[in-house]
C-alpha atoms as a PDB file:
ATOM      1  CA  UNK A   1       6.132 -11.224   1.061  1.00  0.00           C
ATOM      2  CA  UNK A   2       8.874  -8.871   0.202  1.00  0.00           C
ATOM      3  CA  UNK A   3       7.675  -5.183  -0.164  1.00  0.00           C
ATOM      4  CA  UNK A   4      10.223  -2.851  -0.486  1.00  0.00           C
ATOM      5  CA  UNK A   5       8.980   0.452   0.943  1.00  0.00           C
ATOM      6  CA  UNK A   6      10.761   4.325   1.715  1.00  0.00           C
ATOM      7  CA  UNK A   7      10.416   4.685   5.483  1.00  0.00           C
ATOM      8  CA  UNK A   8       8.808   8.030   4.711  1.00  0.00           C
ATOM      9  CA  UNK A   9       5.633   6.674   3.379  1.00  0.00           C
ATOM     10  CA  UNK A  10       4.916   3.834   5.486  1.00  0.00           C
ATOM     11  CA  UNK A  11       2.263   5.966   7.592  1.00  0.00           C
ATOM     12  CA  UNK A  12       0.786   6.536   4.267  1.00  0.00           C
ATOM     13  CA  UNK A  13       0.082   2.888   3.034  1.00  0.00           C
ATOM     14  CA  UNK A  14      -0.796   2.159   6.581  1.00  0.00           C
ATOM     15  CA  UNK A  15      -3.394   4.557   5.867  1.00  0.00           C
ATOM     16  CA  UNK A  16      -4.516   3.259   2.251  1.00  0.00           C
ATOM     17  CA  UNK A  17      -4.615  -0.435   4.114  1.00  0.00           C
ATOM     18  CA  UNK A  18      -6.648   0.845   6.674  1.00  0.00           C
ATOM     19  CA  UNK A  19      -9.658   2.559   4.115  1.00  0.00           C
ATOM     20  CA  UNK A  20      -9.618  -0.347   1.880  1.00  0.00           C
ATOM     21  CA  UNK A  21     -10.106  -2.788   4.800  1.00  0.00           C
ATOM     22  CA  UNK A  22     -12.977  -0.549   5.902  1.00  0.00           C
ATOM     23  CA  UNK A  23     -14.438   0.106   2.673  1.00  0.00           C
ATOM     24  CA  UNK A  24     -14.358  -3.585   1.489  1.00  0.00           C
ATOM     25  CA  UNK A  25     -15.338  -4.791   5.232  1.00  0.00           C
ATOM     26  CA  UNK A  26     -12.348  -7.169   5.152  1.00  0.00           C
ATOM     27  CA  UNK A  27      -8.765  -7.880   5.520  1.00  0.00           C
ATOM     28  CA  UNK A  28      -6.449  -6.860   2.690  1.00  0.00           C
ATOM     29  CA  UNK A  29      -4.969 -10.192   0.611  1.00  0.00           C
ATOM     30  CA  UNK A  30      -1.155  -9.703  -0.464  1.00  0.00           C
ATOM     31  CA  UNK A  31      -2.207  -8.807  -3.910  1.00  0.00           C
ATOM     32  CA  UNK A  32      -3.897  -6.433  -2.831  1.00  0.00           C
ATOM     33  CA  UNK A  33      -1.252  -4.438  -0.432  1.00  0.00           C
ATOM     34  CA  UNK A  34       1.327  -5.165  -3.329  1.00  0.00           C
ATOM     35  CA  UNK A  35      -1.147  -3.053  -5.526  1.00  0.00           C
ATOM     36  CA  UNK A  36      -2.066  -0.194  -2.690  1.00  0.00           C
ATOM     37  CA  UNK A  37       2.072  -0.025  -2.404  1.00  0.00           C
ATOM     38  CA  UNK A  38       3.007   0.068  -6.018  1.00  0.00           C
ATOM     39  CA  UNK A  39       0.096   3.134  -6.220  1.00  0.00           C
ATOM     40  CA  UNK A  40       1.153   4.840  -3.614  1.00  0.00           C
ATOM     41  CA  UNK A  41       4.791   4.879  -5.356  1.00  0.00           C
ATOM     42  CA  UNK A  42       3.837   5.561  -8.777  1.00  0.00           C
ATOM     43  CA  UNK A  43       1.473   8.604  -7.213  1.00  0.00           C
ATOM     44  CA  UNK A  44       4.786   9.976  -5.068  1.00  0.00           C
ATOM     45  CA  UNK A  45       7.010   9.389  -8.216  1.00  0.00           C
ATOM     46  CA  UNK A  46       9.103   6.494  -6.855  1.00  0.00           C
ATOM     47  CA  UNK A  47      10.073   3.108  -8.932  1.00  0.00           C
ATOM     48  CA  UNK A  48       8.051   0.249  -8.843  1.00  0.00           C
ATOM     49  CA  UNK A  49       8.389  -2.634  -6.080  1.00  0.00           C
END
């Protein structure tokens, strides 16, 4: 899986990845990272993946 990411806001996603695995009491699929990363971009004004 190739996500492209800004080194800057890699703490962040770790973050969103972290809260969705707790809140949904499992691990995150790749669909679903690919969607927590392209939200966290859109939200920080960066392009899409």
């Amino acid at each position: 899986m190739k996500i492209h990411f800004p080194t800057a806001l890699l703490r962040a996603l770790i973050e969103s990845v972290r809260q969705f695995a707790a809140t949904h009491k499992r691990n995150v699929t790749g669909t679903e990272l690919q969607s927590l990363a392209a939200d966290l971009k859109k939200h920080h004004g960066l392009p899409d993946l």
